[in-house]
N, C-alpha and C. Protein backbone atom coordinates (compact mmCIF):
# COMPACT_ATOMS: atom_id res chain seq x y z
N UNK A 1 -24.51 -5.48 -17.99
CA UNK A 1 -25.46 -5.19 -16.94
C UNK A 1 -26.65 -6.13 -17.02
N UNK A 2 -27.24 -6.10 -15.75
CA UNK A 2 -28.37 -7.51 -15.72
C UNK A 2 -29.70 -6.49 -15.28
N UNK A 3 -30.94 -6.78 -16.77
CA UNK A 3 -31.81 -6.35 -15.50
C UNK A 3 -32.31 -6.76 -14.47
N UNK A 4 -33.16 -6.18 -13.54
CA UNK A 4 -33.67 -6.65 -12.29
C UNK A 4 -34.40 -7.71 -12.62
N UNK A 5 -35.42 -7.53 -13.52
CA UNK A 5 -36.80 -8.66 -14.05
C UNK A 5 -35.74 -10.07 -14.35
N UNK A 6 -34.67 -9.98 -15.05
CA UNK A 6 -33.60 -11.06 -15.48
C UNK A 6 -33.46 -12.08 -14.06
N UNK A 7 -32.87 -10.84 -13.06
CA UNK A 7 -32.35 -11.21 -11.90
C UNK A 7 -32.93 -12.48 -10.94
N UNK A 8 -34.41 -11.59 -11.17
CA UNK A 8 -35.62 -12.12 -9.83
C UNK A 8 -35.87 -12.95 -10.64
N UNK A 9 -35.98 -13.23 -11.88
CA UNK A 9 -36.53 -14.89 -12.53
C UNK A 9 -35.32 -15.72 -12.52
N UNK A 10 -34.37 -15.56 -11.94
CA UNK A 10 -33.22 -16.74 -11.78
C UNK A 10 -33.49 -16.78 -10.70
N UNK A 11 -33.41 -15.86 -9.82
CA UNK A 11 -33.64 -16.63 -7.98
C UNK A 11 -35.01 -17.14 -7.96
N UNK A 12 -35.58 -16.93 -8.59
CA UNK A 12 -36.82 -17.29 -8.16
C UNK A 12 -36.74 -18.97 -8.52
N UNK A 13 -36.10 -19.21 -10.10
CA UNK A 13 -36.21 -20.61 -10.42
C UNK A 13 -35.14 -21.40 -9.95
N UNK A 14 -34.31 -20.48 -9.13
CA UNK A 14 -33.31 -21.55 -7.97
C UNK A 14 -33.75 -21.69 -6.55
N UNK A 15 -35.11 -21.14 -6.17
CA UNK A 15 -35.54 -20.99 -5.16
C UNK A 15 -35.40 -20.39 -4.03
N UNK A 16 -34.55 -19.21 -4.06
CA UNK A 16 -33.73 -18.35 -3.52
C UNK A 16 -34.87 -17.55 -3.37
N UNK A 17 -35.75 -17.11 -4.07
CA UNK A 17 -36.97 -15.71 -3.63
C UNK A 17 -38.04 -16.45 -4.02
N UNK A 18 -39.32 -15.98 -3.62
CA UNK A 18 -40.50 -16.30 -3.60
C UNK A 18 -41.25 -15.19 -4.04
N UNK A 19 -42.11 -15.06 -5.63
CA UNK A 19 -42.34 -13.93 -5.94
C UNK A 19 -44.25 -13.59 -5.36
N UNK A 20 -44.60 -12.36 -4.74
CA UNK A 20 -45.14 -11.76 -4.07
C UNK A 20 -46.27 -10.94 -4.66
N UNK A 21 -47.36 -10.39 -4.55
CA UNK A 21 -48.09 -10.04 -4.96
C UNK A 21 -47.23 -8.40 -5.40
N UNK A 22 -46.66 -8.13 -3.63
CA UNK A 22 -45.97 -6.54 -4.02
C UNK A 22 -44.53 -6.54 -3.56
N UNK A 23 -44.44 -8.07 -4.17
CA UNK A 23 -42.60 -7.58 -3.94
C UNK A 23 -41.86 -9.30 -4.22
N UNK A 24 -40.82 -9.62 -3.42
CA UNK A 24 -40.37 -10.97 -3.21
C UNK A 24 -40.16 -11.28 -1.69
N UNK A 25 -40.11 -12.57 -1.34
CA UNK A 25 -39.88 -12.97 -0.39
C UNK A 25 -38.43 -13.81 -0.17
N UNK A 26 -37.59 -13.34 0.87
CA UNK A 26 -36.08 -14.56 0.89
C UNK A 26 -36.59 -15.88 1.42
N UNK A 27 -36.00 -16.61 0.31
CA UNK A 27 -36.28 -17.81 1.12
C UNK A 27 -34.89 -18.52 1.47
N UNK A 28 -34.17 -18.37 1.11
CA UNK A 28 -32.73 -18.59 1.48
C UNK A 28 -31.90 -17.68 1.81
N UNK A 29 -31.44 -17.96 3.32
CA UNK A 29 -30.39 -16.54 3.64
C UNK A 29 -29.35 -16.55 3.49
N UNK A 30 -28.92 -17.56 2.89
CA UNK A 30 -27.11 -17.46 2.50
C UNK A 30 -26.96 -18.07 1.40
N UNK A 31 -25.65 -17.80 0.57
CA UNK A 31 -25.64 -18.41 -0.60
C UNK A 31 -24.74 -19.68 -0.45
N UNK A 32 -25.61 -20.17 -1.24
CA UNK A 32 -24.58 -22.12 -1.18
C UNK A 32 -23.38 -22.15 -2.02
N UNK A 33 -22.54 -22.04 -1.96
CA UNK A 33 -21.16 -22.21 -3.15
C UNK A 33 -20.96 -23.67 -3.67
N UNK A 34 -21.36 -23.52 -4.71
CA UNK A 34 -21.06 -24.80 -5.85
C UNK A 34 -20.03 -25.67 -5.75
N UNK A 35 -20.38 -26.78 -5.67
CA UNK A 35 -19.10 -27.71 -6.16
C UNK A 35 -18.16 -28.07 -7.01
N UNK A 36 -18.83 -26.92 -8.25
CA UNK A 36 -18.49 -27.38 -9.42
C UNK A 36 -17.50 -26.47 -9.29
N UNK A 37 -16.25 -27.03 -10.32
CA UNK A 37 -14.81 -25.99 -9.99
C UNK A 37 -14.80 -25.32 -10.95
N UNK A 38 -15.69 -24.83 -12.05
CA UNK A 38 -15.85 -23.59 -12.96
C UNK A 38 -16.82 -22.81 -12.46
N UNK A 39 -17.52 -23.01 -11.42
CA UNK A 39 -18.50 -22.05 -10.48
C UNK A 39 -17.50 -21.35 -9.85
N UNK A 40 -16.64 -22.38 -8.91
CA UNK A 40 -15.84 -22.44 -7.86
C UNK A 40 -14.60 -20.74 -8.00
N UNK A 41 -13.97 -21.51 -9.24
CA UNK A 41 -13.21 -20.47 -9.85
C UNK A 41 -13.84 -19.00 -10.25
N UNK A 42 -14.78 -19.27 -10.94
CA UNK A 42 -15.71 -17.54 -11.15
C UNK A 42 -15.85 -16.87 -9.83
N UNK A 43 -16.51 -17.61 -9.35
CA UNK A 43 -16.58 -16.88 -7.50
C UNK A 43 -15.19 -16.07 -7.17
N UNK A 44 -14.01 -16.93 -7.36
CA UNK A 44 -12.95 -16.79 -6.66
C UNK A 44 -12.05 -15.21 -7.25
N UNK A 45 -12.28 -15.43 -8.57
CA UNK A 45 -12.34 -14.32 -10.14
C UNK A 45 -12.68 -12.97 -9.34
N UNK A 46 -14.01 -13.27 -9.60
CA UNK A 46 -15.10 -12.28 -8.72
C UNK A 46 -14.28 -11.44 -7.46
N UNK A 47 -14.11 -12.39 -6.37
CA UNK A 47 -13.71 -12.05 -5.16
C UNK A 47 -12.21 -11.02 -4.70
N UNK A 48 -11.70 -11.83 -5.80
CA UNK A 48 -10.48 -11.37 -6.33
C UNK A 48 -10.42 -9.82 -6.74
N UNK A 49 -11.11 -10.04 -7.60
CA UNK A 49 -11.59 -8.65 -8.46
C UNK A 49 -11.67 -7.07 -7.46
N UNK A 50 -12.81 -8.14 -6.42
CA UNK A 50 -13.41 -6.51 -5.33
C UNK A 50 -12.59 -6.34 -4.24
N UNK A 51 -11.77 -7.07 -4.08
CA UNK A 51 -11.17 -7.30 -3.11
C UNK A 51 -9.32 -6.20 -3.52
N UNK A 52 -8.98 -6.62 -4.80
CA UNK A 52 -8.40 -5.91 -5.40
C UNK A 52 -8.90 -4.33 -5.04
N UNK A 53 -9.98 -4.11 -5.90
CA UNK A 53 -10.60 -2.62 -6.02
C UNK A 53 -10.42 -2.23 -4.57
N UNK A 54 -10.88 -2.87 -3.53
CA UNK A 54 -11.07 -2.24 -2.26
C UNK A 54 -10.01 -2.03 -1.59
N UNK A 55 -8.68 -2.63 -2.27
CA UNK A 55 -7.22 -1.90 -1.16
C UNK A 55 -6.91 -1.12 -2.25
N UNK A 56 -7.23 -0.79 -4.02
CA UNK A 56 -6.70 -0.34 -4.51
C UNK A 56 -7.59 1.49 -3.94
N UNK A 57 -8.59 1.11 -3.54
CA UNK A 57 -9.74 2.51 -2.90
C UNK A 57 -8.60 3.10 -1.91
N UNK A 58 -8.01 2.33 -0.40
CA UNK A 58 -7.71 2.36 0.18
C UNK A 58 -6.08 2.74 0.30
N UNK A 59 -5.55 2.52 -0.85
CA UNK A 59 -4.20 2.89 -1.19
C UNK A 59 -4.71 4.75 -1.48
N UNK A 60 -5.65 4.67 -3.01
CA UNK A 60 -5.80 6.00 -3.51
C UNK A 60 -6.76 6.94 -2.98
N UNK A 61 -7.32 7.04 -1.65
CA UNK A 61 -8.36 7.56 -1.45
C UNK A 61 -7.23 8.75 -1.06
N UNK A 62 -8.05 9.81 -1.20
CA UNK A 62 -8.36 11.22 -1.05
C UNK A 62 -7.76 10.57 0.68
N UNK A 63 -6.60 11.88 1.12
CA UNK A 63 -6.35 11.85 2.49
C UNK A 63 -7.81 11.69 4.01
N UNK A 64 -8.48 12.87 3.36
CA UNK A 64 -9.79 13.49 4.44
C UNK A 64 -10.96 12.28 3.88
N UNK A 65 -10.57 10.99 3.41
CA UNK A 65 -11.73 9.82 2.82
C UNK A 65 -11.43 9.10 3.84
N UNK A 66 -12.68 8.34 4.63
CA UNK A 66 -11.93 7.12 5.50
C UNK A 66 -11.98 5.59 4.52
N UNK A 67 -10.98 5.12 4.98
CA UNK A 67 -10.91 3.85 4.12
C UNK A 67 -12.20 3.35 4.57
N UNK A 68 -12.14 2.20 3.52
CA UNK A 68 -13.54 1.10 3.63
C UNK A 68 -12.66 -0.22 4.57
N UNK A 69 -13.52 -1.21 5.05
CA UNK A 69 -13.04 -1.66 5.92
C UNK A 69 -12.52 -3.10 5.23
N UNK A 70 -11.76 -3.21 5.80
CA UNK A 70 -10.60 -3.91 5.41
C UNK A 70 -9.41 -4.88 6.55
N UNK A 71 -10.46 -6.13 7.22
CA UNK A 71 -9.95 -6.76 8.81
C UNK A 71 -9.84 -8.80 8.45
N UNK A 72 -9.10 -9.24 8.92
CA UNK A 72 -8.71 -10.35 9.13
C UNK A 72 -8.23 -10.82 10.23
N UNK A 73 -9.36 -11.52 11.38
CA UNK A 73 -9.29 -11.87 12.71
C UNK A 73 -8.77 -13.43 12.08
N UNK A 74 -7.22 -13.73 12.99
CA UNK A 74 -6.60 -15.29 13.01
C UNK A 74 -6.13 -16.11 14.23
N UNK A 75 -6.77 -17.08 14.78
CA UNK A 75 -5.66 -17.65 15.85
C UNK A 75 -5.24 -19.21 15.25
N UNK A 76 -4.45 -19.52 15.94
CA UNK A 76 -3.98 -20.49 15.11
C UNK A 76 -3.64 -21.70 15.97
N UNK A 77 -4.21 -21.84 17.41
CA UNK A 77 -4.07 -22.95 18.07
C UNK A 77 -5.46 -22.61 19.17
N UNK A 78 -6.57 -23.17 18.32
CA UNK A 78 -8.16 -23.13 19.03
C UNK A 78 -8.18 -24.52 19.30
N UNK A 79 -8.38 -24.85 20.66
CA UNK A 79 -8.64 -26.12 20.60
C UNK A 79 -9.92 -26.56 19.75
N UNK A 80 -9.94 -27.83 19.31
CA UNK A 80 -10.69 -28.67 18.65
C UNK A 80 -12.14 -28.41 18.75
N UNK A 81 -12.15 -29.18 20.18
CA UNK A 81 -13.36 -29.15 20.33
C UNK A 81 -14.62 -27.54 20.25
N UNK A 82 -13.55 -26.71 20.58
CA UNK A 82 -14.64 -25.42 20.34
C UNK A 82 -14.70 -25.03 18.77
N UNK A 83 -14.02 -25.86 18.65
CA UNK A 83 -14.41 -25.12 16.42
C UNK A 83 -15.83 -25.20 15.83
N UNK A 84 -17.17 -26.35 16.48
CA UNK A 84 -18.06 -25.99 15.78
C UNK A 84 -18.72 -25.10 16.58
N UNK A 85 -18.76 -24.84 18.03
CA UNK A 85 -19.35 -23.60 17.90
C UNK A 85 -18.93 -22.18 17.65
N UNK A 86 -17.72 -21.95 17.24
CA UNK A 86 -17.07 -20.92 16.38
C UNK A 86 -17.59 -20.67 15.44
N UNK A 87 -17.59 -22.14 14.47
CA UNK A 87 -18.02 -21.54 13.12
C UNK A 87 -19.55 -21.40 13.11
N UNK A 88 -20.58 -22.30 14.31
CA UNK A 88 -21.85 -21.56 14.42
C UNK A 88 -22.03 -20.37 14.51
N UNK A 89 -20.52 -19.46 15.68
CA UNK A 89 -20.94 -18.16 15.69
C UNK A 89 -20.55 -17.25 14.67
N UNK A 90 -19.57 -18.27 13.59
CA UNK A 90 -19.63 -17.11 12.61
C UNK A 90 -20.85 -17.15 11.82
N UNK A 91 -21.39 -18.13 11.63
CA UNK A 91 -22.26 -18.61 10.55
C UNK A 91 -23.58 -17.54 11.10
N UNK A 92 -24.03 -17.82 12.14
CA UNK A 92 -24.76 -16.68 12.78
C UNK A 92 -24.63 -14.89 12.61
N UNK A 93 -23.36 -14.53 12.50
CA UNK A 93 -22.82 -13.24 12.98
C UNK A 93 -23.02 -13.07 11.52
N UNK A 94 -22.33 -13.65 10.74
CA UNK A 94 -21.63 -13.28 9.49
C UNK A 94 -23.37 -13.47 8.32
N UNK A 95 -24.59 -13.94 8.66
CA UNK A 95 -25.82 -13.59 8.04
C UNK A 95 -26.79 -12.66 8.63
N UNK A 96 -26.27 -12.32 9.58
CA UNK A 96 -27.12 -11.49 10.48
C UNK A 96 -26.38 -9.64 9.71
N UNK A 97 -24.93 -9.77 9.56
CA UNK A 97 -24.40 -8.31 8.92
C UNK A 97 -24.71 -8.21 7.48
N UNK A 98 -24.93 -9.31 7.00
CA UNK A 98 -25.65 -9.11 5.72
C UNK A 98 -26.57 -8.98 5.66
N UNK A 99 -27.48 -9.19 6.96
CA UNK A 99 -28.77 -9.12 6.20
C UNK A 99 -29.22 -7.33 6.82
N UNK A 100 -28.42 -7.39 7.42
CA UNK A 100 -28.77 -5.75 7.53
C UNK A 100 -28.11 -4.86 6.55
N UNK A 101 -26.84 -4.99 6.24
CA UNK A 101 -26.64 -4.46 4.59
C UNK A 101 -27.09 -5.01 3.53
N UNK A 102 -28.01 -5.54 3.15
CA UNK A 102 -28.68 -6.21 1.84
C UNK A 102 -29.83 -5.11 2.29
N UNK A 103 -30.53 -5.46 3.50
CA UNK A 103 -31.84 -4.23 4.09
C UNK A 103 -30.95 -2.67 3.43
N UNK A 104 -30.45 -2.24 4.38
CA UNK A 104 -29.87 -0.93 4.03
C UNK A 104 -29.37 -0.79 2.40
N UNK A 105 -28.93 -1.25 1.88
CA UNK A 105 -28.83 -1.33 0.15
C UNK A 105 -30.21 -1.51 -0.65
N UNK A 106 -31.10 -2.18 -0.29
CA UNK A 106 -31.95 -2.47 -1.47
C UNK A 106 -32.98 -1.15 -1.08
N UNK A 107 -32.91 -0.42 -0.08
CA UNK A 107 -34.06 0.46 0.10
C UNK A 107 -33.12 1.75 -0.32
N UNK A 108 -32.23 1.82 -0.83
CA UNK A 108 -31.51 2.89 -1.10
C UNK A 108 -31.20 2.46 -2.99
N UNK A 109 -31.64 1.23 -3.45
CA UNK A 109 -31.27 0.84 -4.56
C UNK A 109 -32.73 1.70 -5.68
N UNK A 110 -32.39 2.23 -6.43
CA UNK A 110 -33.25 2.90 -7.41
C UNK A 110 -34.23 2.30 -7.96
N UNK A 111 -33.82 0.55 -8.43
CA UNK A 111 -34.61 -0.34 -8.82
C UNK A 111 -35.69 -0.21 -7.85
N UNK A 112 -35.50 -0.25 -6.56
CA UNK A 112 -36.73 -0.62 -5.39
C UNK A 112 -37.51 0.79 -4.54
N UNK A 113 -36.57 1.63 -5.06
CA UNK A 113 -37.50 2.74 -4.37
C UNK A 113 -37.60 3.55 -5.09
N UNK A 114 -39.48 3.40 -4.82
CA UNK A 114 -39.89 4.45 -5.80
C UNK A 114 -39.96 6.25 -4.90
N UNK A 115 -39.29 6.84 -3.75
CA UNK A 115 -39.04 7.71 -3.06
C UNK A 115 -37.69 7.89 -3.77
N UNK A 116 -36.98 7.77 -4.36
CA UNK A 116 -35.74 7.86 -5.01
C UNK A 116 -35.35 7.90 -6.44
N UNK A 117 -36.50 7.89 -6.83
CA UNK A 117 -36.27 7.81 -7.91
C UNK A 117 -35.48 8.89 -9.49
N UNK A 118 -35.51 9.99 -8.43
CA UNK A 118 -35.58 10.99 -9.17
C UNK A 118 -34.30 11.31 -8.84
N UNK A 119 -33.35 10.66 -7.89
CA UNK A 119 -32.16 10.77 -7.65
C UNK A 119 -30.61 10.25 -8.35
N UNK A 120 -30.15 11.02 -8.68
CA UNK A 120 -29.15 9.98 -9.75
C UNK A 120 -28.27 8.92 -8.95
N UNK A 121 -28.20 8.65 -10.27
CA UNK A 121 -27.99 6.62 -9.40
C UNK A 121 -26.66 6.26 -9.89
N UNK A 122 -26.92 4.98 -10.45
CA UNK A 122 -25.01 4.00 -10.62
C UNK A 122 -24.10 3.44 -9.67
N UNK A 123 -24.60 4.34 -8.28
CA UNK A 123 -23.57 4.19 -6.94
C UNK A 123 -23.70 2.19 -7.44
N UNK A 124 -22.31 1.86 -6.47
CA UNK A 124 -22.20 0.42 -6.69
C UNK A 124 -22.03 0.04 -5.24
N UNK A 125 -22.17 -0.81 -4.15
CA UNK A 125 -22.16 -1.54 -3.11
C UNK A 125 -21.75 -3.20 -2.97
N UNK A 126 -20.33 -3.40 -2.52
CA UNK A 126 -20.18 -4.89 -2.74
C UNK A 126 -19.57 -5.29 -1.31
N UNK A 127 -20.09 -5.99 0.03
CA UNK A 127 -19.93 -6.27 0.88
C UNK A 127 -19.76 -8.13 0.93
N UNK A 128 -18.31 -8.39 1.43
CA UNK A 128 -18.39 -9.98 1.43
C UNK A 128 -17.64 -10.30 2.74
N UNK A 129 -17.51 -11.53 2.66
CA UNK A 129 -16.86 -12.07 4.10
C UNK A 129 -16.76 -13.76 3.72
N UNK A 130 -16.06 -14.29 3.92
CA UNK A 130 -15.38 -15.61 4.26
C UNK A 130 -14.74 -16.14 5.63
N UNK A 131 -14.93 -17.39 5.39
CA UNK A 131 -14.66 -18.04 6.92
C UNK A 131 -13.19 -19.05 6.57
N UNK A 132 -12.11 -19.46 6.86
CA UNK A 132 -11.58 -20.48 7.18
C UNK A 132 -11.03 -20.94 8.45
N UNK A 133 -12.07 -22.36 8.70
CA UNK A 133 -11.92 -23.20 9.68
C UNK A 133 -11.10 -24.42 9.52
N UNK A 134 -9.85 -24.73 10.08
CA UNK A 134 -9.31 -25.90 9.95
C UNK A 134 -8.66 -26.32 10.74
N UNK A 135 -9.42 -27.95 11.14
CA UNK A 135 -9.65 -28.78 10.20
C UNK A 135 -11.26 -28.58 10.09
N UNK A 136 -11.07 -29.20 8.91
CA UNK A 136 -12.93 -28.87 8.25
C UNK A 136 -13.67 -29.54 9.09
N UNK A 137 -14.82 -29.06 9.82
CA UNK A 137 -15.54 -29.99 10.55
C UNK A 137 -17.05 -30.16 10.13
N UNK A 138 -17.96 -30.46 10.88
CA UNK A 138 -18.91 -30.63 10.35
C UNK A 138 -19.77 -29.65 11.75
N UNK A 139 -20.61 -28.83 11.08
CA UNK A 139 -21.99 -28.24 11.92
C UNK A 139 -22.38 -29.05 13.32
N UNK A 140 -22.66 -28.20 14.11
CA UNK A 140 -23.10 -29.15 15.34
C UNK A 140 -24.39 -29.57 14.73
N UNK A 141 -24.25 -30.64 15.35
CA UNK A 141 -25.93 -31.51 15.35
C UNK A 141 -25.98 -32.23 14.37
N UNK A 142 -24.55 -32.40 13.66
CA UNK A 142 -24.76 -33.24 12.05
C UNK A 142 -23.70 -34.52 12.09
């Protein structure tokens, strides 16, 4: 387990948060994925991992449980030319749902609210999403 104080002094010295008189500030809204292929691989480890847990939820849940969500939108003959503003609109869509579940999680997270505190905790929350576009293109305007 990591503490929080651990946490916020690594984003802070990757420049990811900006620390605050009464709190932090984002300064980066998405995370950059490394080039390096022992980053590359941990990520993938990782992804693997929750991604596992979350059909293994979805296999064993309790009948009257609704599954967690679990979707893969594919077409497979987009013309060309509309692919970068696709992946603008995912790139858009897909930081905009995080940033409202990162909001809704951290004000429900024990570390950050002191209205909660007295509530028992441990709950865990892991929300992700990936894009593949191909052929790889480049961002409009670049």
């Amino acid at each position: 387990d990591l503490h929080p104080s651990t946490l916020a002094f690594e984003l802070e010295r990757l420049g990811v948060i900006e620390s605050l008189r009464n709190g932090y500030k984002l300064l980066k809204a998405e995370f950059v994925v490394s080039r390096s292929v022992s980053q590359g691989i941990r990520l993938l480890a990782r992804d693997m991992g929750l991604l596992s847990t979350a059909v293994t939820f979805n296999i064993n849940r309790p009948e009257e449980m609704p599954s967690l969500p679990h979707a893969t939108t594919s077409f497979d003959n987009i013309a060309l030319s509309k692919l970068p503003a696709i992946r603008d609109l995912i790139q858009k869509e897909s930081q905009a749902v995080h940033e409202r579940i990162r909001t809704a999680c951290s004000e429900a997270d024990l570390d950050h609210s002191k209205e909660l505190k007295r509530e028992p905790g441990g709950g865990k929350v892991s929300f992700g999403s990936f894009a593949v576009i191909e052929p790889m293109i480049e961002p409009k305007g670049k």
